[in-house]
C-alpha atoms as a PDB file:
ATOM      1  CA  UNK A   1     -13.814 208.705 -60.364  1.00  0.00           C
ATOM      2  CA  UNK A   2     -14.432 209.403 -64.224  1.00  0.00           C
ATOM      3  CA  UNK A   3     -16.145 212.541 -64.537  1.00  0.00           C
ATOM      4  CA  UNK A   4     -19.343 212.550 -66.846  1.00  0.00           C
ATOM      5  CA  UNK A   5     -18.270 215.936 -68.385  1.00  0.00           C
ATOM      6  CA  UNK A   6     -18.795 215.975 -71.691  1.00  0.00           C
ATOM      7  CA  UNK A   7     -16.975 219.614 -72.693  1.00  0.00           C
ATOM      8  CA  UNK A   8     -13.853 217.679 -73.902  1.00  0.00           C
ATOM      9  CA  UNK A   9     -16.768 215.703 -76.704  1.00  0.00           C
ATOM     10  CA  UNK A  10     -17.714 219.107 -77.568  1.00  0.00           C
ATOM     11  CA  UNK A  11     -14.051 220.617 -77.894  1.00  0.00           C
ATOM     12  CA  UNK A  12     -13.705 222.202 -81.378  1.00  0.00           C
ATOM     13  CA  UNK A  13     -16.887 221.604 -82.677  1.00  0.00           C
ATOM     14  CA  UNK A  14     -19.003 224.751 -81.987  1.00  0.00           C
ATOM     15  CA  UNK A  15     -22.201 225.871 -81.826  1.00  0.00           C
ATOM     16  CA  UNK A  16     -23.553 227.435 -84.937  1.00  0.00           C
ATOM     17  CA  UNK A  17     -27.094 229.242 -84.977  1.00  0.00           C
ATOM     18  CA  UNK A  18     -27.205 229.714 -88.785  1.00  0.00           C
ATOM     19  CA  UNK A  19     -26.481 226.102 -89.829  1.00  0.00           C
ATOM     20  CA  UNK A  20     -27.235 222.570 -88.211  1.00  0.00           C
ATOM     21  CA  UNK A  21     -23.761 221.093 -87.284  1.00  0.00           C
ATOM     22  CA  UNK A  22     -24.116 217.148 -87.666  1.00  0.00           C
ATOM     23  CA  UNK A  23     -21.821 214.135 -87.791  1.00  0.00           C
ATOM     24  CA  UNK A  24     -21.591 210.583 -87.479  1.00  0.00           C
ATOM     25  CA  UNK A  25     -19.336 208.708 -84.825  1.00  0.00           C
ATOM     26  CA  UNK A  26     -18.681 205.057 -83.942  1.00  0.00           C
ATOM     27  CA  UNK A  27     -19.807 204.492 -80.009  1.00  0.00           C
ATOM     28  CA  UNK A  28     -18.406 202.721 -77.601  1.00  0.00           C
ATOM     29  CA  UNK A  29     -20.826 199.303 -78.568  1.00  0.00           C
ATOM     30  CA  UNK A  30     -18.865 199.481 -82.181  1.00  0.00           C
ATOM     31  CA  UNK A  31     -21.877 200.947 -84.077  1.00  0.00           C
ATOM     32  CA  UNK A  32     -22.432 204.140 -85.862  1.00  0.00           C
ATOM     33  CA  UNK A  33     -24.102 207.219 -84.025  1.00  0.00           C
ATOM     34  CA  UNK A  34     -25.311 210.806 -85.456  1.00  0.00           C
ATOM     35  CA  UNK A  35     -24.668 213.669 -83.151  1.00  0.00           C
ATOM     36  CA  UNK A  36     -26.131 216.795 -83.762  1.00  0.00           C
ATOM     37  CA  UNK A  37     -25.093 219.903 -82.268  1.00  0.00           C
ATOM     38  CA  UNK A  38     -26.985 222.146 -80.018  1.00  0.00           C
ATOM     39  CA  UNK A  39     -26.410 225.424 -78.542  1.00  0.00           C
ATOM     40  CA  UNK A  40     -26.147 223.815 -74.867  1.00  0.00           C
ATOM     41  CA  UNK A  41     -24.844 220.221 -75.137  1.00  0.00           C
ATOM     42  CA  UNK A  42     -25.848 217.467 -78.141  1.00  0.00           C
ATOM     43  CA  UNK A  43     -27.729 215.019 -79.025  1.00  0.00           C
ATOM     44  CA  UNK A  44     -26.521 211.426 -79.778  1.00  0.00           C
ATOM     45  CA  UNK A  45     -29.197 209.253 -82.457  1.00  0.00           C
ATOM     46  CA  UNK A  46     -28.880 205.491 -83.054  1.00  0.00           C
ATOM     47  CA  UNK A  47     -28.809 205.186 -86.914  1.00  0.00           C
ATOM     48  CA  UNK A  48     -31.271 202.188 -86.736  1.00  0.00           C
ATOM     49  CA  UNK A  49     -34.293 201.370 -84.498  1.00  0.00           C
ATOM     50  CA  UNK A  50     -35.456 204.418 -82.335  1.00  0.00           C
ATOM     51  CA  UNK A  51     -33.049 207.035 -82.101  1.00  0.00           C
ATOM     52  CA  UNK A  52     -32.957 206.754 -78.393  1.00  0.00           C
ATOM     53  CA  UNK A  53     -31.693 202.628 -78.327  1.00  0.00           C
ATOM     54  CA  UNK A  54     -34.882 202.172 -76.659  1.00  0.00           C
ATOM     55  CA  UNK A  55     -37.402 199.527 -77.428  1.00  0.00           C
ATOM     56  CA  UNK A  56     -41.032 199.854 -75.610  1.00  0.00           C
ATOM     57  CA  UNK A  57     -42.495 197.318 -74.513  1.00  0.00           C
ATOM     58  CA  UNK A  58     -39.945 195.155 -76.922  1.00  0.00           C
ATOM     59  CA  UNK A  59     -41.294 196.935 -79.738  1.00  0.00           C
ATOM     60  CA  UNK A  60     -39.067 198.621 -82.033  1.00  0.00           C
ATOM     61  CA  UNK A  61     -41.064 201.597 -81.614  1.00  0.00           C
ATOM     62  CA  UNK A  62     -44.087 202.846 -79.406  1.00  0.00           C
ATOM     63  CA  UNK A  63     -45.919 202.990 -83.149  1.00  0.00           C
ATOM     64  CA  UNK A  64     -45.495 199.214 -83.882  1.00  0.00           C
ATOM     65  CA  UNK A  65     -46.750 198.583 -80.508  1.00  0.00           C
ATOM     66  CA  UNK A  66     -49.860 200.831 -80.777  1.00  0.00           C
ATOM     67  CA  UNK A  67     -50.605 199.188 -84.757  1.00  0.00           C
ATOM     68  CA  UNK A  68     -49.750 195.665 -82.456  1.00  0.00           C
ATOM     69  CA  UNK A  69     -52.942 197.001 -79.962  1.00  0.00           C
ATOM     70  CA  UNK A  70     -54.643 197.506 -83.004  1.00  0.00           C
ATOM     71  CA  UNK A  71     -54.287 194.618 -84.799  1.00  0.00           C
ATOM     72  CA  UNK A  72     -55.114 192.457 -81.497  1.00  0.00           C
ATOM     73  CA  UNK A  73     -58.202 194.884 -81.619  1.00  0.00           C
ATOM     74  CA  UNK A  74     -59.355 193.731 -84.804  1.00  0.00           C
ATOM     75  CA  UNK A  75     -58.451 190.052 -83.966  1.00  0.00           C
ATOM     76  CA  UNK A  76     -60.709 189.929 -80.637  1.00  0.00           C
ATOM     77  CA  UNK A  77     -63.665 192.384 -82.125  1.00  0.00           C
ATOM     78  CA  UNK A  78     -63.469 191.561 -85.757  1.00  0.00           C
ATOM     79  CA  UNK A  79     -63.021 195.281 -86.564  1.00  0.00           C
ATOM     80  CA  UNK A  80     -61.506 198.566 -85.105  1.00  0.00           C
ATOM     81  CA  UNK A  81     -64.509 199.887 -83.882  1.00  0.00           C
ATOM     82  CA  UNK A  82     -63.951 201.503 -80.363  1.00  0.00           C
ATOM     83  CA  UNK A  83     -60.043 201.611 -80.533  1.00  0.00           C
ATOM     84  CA  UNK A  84     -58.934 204.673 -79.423  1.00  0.00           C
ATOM     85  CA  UNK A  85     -55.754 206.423 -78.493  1.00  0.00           C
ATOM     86  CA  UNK A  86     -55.857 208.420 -75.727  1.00  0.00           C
ATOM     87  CA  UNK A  87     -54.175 211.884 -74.966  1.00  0.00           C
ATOM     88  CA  UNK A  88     -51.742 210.192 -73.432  1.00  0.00           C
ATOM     89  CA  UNK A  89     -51.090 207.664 -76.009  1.00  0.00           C
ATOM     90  CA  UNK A  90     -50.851 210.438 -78.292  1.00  0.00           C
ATOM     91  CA  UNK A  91     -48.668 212.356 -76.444  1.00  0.00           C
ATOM     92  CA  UNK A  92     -46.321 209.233 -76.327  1.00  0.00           C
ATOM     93  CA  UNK A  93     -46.161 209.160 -79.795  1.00  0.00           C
ATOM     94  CA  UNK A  94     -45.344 212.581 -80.257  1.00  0.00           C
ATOM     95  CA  UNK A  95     -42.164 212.556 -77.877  1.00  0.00           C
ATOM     96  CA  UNK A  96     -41.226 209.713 -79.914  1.00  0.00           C
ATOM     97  CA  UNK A  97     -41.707 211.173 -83.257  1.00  0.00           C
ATOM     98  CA  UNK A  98     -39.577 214.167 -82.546  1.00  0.00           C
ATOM     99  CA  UNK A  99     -36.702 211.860 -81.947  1.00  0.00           C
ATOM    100  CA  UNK A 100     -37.333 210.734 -85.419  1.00  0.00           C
ATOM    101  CA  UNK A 101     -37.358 214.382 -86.462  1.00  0.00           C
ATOM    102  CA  UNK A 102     -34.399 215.265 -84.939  1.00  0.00           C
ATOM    103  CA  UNK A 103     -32.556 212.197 -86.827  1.00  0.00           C
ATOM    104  CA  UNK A 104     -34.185 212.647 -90.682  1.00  0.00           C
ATOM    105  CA  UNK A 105     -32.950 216.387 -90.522  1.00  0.00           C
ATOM    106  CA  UNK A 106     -29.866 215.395 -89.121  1.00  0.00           C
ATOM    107  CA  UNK A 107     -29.573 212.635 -91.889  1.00  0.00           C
ATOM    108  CA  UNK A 108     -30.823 214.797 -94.668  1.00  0.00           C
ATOM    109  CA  UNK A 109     -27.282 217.181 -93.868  1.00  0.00           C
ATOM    110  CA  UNK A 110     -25.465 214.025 -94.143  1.00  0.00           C
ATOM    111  CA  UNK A 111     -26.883 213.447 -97.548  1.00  0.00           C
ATOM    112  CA  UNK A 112     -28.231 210.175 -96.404  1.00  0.00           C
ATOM    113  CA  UNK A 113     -31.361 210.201 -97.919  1.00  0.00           C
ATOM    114  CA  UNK A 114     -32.368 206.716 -97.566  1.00  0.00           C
ATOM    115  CA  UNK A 115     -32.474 207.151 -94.160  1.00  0.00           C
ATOM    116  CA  UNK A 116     -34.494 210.464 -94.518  1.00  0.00           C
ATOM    117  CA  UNK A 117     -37.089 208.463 -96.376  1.00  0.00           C
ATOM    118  CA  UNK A 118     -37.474 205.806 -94.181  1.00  0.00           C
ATOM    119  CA  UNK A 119     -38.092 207.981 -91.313  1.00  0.00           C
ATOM    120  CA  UNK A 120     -40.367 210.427 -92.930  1.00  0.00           C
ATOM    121  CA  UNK A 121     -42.352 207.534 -94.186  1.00  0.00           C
ATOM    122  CA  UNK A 122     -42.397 206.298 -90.772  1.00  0.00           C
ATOM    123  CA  UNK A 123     -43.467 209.925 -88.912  1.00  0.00           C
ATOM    124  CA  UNK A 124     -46.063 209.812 -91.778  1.00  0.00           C
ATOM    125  CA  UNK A 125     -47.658 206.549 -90.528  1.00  0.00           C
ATOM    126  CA  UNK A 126     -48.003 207.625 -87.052  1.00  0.00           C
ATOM    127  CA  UNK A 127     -49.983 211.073 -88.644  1.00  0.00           C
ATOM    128  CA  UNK A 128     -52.207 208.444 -90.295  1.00  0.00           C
ATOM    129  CA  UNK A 129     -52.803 206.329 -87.068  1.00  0.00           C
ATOM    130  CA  UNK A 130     -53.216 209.241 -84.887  1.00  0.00           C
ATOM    131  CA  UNK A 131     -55.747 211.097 -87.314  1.00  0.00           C
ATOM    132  CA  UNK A 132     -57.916 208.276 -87.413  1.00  0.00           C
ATOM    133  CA  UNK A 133     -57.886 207.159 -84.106  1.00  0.00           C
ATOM    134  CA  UNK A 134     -57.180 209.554 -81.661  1.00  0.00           C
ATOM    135  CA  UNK A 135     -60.160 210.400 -79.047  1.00  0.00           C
ATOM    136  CA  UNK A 136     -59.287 213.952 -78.911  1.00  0.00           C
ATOM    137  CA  UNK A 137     -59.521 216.341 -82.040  1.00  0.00           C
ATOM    138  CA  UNK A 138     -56.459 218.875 -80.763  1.00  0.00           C
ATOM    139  CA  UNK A 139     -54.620 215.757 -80.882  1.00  0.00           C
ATOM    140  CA  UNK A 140     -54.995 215.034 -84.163  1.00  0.00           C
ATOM    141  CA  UNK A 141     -54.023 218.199 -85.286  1.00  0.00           C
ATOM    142  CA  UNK A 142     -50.881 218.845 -83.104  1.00  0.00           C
ATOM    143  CA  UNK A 143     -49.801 215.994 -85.390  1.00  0.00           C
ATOM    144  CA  UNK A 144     -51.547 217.022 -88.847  1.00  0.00           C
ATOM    145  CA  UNK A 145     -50.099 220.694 -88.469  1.00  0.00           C
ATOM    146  CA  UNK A 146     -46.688 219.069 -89.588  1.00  0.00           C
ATOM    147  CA  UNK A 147     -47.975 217.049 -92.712  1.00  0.00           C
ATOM    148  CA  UNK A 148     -46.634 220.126 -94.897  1.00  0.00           C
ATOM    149  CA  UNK A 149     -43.468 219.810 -93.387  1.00  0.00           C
ATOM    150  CA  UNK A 150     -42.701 216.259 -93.660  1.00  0.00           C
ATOM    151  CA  UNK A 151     -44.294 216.012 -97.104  1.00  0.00           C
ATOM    152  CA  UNK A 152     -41.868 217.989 -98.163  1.00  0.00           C
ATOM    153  CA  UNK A 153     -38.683 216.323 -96.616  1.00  0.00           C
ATOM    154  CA  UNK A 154     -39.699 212.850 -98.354  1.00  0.00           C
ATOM    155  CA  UNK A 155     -40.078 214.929-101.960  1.00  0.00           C
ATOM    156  CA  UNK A 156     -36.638 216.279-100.828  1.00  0.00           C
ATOM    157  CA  UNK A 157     -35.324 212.472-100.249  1.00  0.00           C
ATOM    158  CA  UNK A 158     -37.124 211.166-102.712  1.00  0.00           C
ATOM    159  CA  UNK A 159     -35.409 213.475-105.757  1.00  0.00           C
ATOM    160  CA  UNK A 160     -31.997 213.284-104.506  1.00  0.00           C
ATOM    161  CA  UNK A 161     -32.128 209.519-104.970  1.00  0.00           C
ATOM    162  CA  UNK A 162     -33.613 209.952-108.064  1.00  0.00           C
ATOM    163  CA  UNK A 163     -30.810 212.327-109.007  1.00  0.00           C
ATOM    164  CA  UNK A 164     -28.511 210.254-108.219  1.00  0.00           C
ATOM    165  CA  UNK A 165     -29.203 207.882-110.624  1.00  0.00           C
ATOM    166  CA  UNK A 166     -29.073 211.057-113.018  1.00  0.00           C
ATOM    167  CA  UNK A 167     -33.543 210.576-113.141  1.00  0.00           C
ATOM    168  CA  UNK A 168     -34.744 214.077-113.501  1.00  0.00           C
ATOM    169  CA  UNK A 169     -37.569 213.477-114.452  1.00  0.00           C
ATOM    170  CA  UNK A 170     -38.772 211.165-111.781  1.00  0.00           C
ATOM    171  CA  UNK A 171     -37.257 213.698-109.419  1.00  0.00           C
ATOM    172  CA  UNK A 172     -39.463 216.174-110.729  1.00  0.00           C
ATOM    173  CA  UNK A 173     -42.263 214.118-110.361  1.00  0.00           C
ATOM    174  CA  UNK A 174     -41.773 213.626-106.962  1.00  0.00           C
ATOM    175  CA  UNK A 175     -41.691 216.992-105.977  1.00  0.00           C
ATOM    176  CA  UNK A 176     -44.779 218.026-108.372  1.00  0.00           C
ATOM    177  CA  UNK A 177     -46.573 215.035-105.932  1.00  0.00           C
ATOM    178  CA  UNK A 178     -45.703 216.649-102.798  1.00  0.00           C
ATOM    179  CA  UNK A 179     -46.507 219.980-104.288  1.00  0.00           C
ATOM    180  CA  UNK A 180     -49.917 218.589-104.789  1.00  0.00           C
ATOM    181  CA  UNK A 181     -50.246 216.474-101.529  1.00  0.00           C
ATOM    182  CA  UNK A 182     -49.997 219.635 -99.432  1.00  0.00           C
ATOM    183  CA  UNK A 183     -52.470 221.920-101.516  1.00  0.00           C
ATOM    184  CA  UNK A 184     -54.734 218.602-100.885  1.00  0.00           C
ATOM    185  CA  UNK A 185     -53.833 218.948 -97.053  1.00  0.00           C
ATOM    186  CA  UNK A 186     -54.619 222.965 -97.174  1.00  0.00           C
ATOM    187  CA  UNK A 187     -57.927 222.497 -99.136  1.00  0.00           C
ATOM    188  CA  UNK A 188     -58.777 219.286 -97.001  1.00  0.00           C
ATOM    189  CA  UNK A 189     -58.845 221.624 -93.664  1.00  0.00           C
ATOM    190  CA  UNK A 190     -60.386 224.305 -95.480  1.00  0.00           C
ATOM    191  CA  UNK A 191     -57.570 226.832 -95.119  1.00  0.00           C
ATOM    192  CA  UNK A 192     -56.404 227.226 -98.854  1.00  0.00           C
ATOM    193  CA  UNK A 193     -55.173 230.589 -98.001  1.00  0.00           C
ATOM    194  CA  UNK A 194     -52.415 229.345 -96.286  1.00  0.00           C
ATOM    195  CA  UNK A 195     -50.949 227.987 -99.453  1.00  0.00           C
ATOM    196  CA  UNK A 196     -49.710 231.246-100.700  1.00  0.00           C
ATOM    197  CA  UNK A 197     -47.878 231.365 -97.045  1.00  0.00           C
ATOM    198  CA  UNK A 198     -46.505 227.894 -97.228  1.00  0.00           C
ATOM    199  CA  UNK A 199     -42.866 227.074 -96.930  1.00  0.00           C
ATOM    200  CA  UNK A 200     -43.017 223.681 -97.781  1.00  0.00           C
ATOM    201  CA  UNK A 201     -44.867 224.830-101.061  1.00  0.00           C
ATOM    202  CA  UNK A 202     -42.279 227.164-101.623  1.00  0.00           C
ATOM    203  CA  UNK A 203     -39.239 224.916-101.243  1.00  0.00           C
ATOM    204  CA  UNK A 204     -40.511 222.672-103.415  1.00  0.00           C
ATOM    205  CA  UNK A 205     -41.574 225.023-106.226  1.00  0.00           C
ATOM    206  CA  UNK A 206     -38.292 226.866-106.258  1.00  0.00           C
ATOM    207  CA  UNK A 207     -36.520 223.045-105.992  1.00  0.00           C
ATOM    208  CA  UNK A 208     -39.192 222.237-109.115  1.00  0.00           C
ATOM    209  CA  UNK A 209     -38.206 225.472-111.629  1.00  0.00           C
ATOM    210  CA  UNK A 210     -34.162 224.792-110.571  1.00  0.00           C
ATOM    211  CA  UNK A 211     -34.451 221.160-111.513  1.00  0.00           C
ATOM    212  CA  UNK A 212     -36.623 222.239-114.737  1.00  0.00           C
ATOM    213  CA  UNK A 213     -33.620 224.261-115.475  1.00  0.00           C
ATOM    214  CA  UNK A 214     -31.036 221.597-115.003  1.00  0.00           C
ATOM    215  CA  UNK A 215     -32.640 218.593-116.796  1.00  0.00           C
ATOM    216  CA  UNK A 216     -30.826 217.642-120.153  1.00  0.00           C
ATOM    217  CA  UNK A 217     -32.980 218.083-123.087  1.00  0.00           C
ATOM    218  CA  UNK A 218     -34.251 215.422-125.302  1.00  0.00           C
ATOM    219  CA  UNK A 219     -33.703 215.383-128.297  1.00  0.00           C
ATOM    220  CA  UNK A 220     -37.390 216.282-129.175  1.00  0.00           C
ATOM    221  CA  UNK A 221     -37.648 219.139-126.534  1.00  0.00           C
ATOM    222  CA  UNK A 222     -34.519 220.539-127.770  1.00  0.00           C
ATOM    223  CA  UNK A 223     -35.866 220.606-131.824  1.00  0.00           C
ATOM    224  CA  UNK A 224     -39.007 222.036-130.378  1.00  0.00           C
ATOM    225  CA  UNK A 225     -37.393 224.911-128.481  1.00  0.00           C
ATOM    226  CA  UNK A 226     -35.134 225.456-131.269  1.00  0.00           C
ATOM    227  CA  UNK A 227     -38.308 225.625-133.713  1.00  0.00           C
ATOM    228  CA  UNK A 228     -40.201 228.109-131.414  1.00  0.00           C
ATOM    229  CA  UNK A 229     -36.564 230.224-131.235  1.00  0.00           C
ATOM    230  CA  UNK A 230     -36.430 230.330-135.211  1.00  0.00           C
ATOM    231  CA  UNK A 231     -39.873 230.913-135.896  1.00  0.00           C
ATOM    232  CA  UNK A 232     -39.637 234.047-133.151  1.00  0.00           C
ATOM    233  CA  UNK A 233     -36.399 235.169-135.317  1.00  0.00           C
ATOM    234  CA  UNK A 234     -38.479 234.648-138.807  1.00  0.00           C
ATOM    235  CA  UNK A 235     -35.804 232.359-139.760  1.00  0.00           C
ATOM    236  CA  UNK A 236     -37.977 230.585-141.819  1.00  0.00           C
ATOM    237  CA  UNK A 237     -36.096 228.160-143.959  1.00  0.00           C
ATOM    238  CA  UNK A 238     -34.290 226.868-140.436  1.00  0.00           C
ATOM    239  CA  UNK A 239     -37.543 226.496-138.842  1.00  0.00           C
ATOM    240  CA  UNK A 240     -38.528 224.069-141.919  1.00  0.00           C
ATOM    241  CA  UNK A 241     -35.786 222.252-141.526  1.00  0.00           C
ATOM    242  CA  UNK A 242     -36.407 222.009-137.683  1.00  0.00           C
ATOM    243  CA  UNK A 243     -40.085 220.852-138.958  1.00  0.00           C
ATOM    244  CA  UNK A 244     -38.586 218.111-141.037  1.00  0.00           C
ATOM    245  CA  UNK A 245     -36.764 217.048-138.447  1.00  0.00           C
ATOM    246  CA  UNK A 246     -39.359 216.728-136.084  1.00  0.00           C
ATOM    247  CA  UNK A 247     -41.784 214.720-138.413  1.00  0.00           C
ATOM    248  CA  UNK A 248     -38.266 212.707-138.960  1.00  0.00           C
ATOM    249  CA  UNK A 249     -38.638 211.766-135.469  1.00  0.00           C
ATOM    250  CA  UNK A 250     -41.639 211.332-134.747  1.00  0.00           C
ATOM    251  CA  UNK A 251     -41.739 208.750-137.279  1.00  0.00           C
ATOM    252  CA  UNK A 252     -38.468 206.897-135.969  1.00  0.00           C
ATOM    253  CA  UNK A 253     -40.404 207.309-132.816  1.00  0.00           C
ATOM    254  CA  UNK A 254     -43.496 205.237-134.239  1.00  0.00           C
ATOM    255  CA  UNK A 255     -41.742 202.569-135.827  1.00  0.00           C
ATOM    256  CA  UNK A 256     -42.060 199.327-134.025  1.00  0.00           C
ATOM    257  CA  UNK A 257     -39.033 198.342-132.564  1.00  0.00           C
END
């Protein structure tokens, strides 16, 4: 009888408390898995579709079938009055949207930020669906109570693909959007003096100065810091030069192209 053991699949590849171990396998069907490693076994993600291979009620997901209720909903009563997702339903949702935690952080330490994107965006629209049509108030917010979070894991994904195509400026962007979705999220549930507390606010704003820092200069950013440099120095015939060459520019800047 083949044993079901599944020490010799964890062989060499230890448990680590201080750092999420993750890789990607091919499975026995031929297609690509992520494992990630936990202290007392593993867990094995589909890279497409639910994480779990599953598809309720033929749905890809248990949140296309509830926005397939919905729509239904709208089609018999001409609006979405009185649609309403029970504990239960929310519940449902939940279970499912942890597996689609567990697989964006696993995919963010495989620098696969696509993938991170798509399900962030995804865990995002079940937030949305839940918040506005959930029965049950605790319900809503045992899903709103992680808006920070993911937030702040799409601004992550987000500027790495910008970065990638050497865009640090849109990468900045992206995380000065987050930074100001979640302040909107804190002020929204009255509890702005969480934001000082915040780890998502503080990723992001120590991610925002180190990308600051990196970001190649322009050419008129680097004549103005050199400007404000010489001016502090009183080197005053370099700073007119530096003037000059800013007025230079800004004319070549002007000029209809």
């Amino acid at each position: 009888m083949r044993s079901k053991d599944i020490s010799p699949i964890l062989e060499g590849w230890d448990f680590q408390p201080d750092r999420i171990s993750v890789r990607k396998i091919v499975g026995l069907d031929g297609k690509p898995k992520i494992q990630l490693r936990l202290d007392m076994g593993l867990l094995q993600m589909e890279v497409e579709g639910r994480p779990d291979g599953k598809r309720p009620y033929g749905y890809e997901s248990l949140l296309e079938y509830y926005l397939s209720l919905l729509e239904e909903h709208r089609e018999s009563k001409g609006s979405d009055e009185d649609f309403v997702l029970t504990h239960d339903d929310c519940m449902a949702l939940m279970r499912e949207a942890v597996q689609y935690y567990y697989r964006y952080l696993s995919l963010f330490h495989l620098q696969d930020f696509e993938g991170v994107l798509r399900d962030t965006e995804r865990n995002l629209r079940v937030f949305d669906l839940v918040k506005r049509y959930a029965e049950d108030e605790r319900d809503k917010w045992a899903f709103e109570q992680y808006r920070p979070y993911v937030l702040m894991m799409r601004a992550r994904a987000k500027g790495a693909l910008k970065l990638a195509q050497e865009d640090y400026d849109g990468a900045l962007e992206e995380v000065e959007e987050a930074i100001e979705q979640i302040k909107s999220f804190f002020k929204e549930h009255g509890r702005e003096e969480l934001m000082e507390e915040s780890q998502e606010l503080k990723v992001l704003e120590e991610w925002k100065e180190e990308l600051k820092s990196k970001r190649p200069k322009g050419a008129r950013e680097w004549l103005e810091e050199q400007l404000r440099l010489a001016v502090e120095r009183e080197e005053y015939e370099k700073a007119a030069r530096l003037r000059d060459q800013l007025r230079a520019l800004e004319r070549q800047q002007r000029r209809p192209s």
